[in-house]
N, C-alpha and C. Protein backbone atom coordinates (compact mmCIF):
# COMPACT_ATOMS: atom_id res chain seq x y z
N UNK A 1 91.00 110.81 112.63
CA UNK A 1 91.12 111.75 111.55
C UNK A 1 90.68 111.08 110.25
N UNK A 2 89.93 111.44 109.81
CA UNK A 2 88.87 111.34 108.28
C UNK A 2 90.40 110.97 107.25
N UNK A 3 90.51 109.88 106.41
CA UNK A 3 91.26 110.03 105.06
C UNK A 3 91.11 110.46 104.08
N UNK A 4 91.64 111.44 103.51
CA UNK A 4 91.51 112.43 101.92
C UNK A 4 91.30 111.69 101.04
N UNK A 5 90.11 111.55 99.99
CA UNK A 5 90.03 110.54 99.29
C UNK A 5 91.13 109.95 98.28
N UNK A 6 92.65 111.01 97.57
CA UNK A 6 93.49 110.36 97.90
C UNK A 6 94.67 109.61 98.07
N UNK A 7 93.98 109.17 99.52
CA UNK A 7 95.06 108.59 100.82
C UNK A 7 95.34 106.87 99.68
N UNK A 8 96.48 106.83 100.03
CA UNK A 8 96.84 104.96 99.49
C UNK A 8 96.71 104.33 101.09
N UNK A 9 96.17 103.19 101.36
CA UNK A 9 96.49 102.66 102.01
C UNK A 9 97.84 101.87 102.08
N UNK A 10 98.06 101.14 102.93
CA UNK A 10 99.26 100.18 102.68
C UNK A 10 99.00 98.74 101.80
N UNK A 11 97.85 98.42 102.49
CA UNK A 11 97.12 97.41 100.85
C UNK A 11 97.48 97.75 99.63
N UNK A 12 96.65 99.19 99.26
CA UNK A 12 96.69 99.42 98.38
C UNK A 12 98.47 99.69 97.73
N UNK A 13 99.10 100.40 98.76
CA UNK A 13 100.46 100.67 97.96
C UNK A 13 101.44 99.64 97.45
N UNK A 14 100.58 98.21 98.07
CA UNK A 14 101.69 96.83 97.94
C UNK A 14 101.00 96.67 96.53
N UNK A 15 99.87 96.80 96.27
CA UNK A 15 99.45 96.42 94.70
C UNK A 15 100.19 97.61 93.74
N UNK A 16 100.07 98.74 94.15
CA UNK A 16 100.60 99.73 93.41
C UNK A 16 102.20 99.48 93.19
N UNK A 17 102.81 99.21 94.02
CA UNK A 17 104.64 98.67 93.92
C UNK A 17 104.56 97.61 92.93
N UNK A 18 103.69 96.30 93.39
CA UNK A 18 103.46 95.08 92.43
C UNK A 18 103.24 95.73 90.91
N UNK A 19 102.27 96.52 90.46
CA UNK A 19 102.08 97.24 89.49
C UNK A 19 103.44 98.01 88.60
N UNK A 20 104.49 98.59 89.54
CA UNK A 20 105.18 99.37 88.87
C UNK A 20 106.31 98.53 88.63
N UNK A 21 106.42 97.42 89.33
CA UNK A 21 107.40 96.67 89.03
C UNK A 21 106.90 95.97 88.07
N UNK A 22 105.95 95.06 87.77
CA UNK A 22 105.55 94.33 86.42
C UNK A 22 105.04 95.33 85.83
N UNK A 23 104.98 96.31 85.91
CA UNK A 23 104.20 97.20 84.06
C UNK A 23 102.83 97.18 84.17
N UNK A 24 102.51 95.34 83.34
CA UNK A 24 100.68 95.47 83.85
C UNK A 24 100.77 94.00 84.05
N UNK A 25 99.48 93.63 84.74
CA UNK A 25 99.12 92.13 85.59
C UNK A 25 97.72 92.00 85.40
N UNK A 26 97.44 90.93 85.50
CA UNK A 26 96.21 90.14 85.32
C UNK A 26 95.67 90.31 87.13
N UNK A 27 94.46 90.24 87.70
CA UNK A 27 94.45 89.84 88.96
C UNK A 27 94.84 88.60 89.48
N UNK A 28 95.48 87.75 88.65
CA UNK A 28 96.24 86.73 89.26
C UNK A 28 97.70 86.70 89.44
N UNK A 29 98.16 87.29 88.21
CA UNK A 29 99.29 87.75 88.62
C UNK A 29 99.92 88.75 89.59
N UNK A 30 98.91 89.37 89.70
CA UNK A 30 98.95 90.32 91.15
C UNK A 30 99.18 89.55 92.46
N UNK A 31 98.16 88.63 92.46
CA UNK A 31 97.82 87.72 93.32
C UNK A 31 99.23 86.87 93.80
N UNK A 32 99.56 86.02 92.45
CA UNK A 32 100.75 85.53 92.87
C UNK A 32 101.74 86.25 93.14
N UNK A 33 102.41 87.08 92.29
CA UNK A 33 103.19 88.60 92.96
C UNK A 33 103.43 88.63 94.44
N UNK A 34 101.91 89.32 94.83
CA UNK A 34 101.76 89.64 96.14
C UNK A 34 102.01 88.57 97.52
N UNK A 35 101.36 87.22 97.24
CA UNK A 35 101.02 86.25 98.25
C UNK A 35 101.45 85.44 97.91
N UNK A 36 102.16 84.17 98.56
CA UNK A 36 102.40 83.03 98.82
C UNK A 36 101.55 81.69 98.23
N UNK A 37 100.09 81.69 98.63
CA UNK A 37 99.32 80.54 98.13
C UNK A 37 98.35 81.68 97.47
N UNK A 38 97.61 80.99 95.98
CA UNK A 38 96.98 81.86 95.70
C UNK A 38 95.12 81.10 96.13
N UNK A 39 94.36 81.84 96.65
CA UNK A 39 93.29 81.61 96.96
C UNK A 39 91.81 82.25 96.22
N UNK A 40 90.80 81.80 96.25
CA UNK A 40 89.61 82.59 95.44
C UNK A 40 89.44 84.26 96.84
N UNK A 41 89.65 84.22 97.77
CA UNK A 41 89.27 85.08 98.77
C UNK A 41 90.70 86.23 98.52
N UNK A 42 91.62 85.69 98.34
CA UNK A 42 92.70 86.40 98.04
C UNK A 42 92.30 87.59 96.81
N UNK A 43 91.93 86.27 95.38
CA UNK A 43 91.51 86.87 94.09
C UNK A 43 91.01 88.22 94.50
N UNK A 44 89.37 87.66 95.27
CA UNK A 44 88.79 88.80 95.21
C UNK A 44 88.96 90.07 96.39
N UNK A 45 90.09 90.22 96.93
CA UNK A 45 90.77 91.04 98.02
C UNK A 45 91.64 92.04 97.03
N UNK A 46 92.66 91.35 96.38
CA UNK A 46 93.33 92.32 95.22
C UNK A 46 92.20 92.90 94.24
N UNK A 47 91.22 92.20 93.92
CA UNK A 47 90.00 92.36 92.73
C UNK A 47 89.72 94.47 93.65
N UNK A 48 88.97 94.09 94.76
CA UNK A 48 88.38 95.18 95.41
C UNK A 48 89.58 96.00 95.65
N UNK A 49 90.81 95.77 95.92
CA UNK A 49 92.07 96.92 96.02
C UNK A 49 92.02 97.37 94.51
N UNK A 50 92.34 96.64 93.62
CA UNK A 50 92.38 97.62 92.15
C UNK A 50 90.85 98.45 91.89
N UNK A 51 90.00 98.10 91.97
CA UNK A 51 88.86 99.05 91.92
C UNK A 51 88.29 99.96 92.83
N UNK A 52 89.43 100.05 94.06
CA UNK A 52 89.48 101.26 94.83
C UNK A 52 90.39 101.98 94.07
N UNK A 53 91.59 101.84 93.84
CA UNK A 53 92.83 102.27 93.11
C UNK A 53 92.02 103.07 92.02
N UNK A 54 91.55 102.36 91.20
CA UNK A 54 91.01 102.30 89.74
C UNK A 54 89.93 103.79 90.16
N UNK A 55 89.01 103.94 91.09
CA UNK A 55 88.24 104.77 91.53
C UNK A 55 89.42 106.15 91.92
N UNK A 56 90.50 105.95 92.23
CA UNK A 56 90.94 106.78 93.01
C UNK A 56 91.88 107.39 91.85
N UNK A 57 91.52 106.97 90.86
CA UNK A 57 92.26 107.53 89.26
C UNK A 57 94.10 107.15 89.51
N UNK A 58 94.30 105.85 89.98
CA UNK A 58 95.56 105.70 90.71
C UNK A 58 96.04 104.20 89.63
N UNK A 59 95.02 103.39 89.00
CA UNK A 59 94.90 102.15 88.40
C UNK A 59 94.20 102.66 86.58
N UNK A 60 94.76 102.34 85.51
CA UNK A 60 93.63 101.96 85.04
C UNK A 60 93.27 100.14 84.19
N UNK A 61 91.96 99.90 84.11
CA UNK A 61 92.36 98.89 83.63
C UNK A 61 92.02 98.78 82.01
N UNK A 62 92.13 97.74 81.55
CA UNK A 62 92.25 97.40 79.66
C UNK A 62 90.91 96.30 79.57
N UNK A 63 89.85 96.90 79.28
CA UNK A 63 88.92 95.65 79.32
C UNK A 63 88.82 95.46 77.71
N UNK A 64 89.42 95.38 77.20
CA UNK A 64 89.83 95.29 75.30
C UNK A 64 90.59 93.67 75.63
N UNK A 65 90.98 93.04 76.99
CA UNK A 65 91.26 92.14 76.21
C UNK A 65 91.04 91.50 77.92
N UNK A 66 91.06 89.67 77.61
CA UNK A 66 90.79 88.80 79.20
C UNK A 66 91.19 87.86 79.30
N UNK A 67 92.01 88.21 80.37
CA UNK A 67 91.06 88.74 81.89
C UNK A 67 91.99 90.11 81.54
N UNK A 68 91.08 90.51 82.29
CA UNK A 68 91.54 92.21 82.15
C UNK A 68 92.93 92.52 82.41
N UNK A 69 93.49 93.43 82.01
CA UNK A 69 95.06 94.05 82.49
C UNK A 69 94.59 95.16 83.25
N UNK A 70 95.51 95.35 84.07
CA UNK A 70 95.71 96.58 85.18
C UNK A 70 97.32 97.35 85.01
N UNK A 71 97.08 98.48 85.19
CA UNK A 71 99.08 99.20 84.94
C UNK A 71 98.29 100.25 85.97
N UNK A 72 99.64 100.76 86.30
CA UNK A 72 99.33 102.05 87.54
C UNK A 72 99.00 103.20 86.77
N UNK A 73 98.91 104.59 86.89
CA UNK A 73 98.46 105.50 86.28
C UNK A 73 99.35 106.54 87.53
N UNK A 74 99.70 106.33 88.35
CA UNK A 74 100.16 107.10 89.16
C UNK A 74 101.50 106.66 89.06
N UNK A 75 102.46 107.32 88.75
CA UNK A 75 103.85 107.42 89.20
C UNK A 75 104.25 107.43 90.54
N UNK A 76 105.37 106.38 90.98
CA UNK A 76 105.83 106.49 91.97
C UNK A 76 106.27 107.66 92.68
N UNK A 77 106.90 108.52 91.71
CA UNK A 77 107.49 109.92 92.48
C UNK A 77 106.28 110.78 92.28
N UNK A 78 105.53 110.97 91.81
CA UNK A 78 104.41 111.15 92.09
C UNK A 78 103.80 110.99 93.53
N UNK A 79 103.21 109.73 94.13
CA UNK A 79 102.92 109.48 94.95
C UNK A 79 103.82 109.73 96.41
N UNK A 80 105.40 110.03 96.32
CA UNK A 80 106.31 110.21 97.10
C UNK A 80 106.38 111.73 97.27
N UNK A 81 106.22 112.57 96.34
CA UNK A 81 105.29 113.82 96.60
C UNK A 81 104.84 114.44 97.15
N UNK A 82 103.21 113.76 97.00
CA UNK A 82 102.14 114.17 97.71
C UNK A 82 101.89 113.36 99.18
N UNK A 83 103.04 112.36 99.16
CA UNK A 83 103.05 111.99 100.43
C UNK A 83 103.84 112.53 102.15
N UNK A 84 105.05 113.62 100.80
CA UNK A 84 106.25 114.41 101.34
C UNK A 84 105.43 115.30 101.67
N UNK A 85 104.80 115.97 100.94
CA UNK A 85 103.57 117.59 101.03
C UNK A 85 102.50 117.48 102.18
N UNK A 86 102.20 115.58 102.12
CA UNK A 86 101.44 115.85 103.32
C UNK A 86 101.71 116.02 104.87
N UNK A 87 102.76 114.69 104.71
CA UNK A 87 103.94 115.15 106.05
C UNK A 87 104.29 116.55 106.43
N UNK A 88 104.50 117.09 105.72
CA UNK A 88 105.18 118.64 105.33
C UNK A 88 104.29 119.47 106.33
N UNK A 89 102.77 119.25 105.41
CA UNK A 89 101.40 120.15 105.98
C UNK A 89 101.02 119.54 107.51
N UNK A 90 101.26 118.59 107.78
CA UNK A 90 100.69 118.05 109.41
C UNK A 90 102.12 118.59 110.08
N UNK A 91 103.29 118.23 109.71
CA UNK A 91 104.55 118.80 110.72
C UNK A 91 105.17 119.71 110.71
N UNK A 92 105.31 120.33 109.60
CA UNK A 92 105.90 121.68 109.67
C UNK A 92 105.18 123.01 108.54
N UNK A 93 103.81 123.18 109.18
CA UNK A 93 103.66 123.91 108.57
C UNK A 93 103.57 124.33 106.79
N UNK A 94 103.77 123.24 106.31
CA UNK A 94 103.79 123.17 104.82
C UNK A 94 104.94 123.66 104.56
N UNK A 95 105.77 123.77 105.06
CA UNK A 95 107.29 123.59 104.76
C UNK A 95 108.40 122.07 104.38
N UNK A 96 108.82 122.28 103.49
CA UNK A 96 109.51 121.25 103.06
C UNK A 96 110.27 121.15 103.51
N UNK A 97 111.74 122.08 103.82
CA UNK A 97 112.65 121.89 104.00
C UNK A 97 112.97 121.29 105.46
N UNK A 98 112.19 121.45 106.81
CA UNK A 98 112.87 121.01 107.97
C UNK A 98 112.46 119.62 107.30
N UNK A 99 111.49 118.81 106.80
CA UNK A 99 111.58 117.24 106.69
C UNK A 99 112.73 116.70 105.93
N UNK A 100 113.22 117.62 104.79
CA UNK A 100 114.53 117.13 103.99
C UNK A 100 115.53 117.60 105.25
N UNK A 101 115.40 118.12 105.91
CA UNK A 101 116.88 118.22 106.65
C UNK A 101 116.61 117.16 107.75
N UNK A 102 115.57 117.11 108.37
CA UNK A 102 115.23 115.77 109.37
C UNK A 102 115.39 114.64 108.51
N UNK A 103 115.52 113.86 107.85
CA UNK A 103 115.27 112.72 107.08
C UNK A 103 117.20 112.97 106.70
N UNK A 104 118.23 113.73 105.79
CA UNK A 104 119.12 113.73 106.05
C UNK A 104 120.26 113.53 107.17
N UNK A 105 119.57 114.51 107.95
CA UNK A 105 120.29 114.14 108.93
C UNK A 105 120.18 112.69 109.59
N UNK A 106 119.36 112.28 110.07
CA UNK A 106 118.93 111.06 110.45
C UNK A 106 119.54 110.05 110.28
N UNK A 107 119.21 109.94 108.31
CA UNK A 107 119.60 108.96 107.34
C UNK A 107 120.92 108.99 106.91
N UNK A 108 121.50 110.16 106.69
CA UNK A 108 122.71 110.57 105.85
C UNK A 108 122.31 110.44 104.72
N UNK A 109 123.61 111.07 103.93
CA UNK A 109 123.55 110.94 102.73
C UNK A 109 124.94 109.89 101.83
N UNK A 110 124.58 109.02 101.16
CA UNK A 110 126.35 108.66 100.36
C UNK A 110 126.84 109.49 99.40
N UNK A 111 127.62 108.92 98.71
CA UNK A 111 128.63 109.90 98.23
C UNK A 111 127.74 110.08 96.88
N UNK A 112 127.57 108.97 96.49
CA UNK A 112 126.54 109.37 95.16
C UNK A 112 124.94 110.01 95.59
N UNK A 113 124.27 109.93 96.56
CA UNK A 113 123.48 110.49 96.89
C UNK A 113 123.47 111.99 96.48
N UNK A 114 124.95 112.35 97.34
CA UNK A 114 125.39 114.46 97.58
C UNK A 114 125.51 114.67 96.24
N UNK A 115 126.06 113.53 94.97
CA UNK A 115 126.43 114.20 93.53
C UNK A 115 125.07 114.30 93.10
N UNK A 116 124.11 113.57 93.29
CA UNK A 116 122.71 113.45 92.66
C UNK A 116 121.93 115.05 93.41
N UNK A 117 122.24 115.00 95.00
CA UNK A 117 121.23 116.23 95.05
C UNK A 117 122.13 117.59 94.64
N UNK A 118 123.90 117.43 94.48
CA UNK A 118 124.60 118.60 94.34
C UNK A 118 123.78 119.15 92.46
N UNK A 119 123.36 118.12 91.93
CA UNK A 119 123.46 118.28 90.51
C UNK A 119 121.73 118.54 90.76
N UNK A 120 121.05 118.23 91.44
CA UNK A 120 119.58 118.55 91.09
C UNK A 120 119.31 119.81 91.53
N UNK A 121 119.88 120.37 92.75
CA UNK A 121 119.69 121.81 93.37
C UNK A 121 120.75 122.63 91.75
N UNK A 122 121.82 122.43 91.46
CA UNK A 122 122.23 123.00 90.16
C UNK A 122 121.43 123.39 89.03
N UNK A 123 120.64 122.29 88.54
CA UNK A 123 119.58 122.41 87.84
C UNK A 123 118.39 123.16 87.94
N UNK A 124 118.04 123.13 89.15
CA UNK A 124 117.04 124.38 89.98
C UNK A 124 117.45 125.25 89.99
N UNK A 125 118.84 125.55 89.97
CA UNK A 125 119.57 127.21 90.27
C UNK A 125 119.70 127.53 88.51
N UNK A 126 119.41 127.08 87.58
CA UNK A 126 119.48 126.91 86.20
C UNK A 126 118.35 127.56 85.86
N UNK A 127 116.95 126.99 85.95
CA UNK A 127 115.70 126.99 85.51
C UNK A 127 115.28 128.10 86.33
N UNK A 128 115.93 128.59 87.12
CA UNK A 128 115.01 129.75 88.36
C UNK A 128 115.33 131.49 87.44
């Protein structure tokens, strides 16, 4: 099956996490972030993940100052989303709700979890 242009890989989503947790990074700081020893083959492995990212309007970078900065442009819940919507559309029909009730059930919920979704479905019953 063909990928939607877009799809994050898992490469890509470990730079994108690295990203949202530091703010913005140099490609070395990515580098070290990400990996253990830092290498020139490494460099340019994260180099080609941010300028897929960067292509995929998911990265942008700051060439105003060097070595360049990189920050995400995509929000995490954002990306948790359109990742829920796609699950949604391959398993149930573009329905949301059997995956929130499969993933609940499964997972459970804690006690602060039920106050967080008792108060967000509230808020929806507010704005509707």
């Amino acid at each position: 099956m063909a990928r939607t242009p877009q799809d994050i890989t898992d490469a890509e989503l470990s730079v994108l996490q690295a990203l949202w947790e530091l703010g913005t990074a140099t490609v070395r700081e990515l580098v070290e972030k990400l990996y253990v020893d830092s290498t020139l083959s490494l460099n340019a492995t994260v180099q080609k993940l941010l300028e897929r990212l960067e292509g995929k309007k998911c990265v942008k970078r700051n060439r105003k100052v060097w070595p360049h900065q990189f920050s995400a442009t995509l929000e995490r819940e954002e990306l948790i989303a359109r990742q829920l919507q796609t699950t949604a559309d391959k398993l149930c029909e573009g329905e949301i709700h059997p995956l929130l009730t499969c993933l609940v059930k499964a997972r459970g919920l804690s006690e602060e979890d039920r106050k967080s979704l008792r108060g967000l479905l509230d808020e929806l019953d507010r704005t509707e």
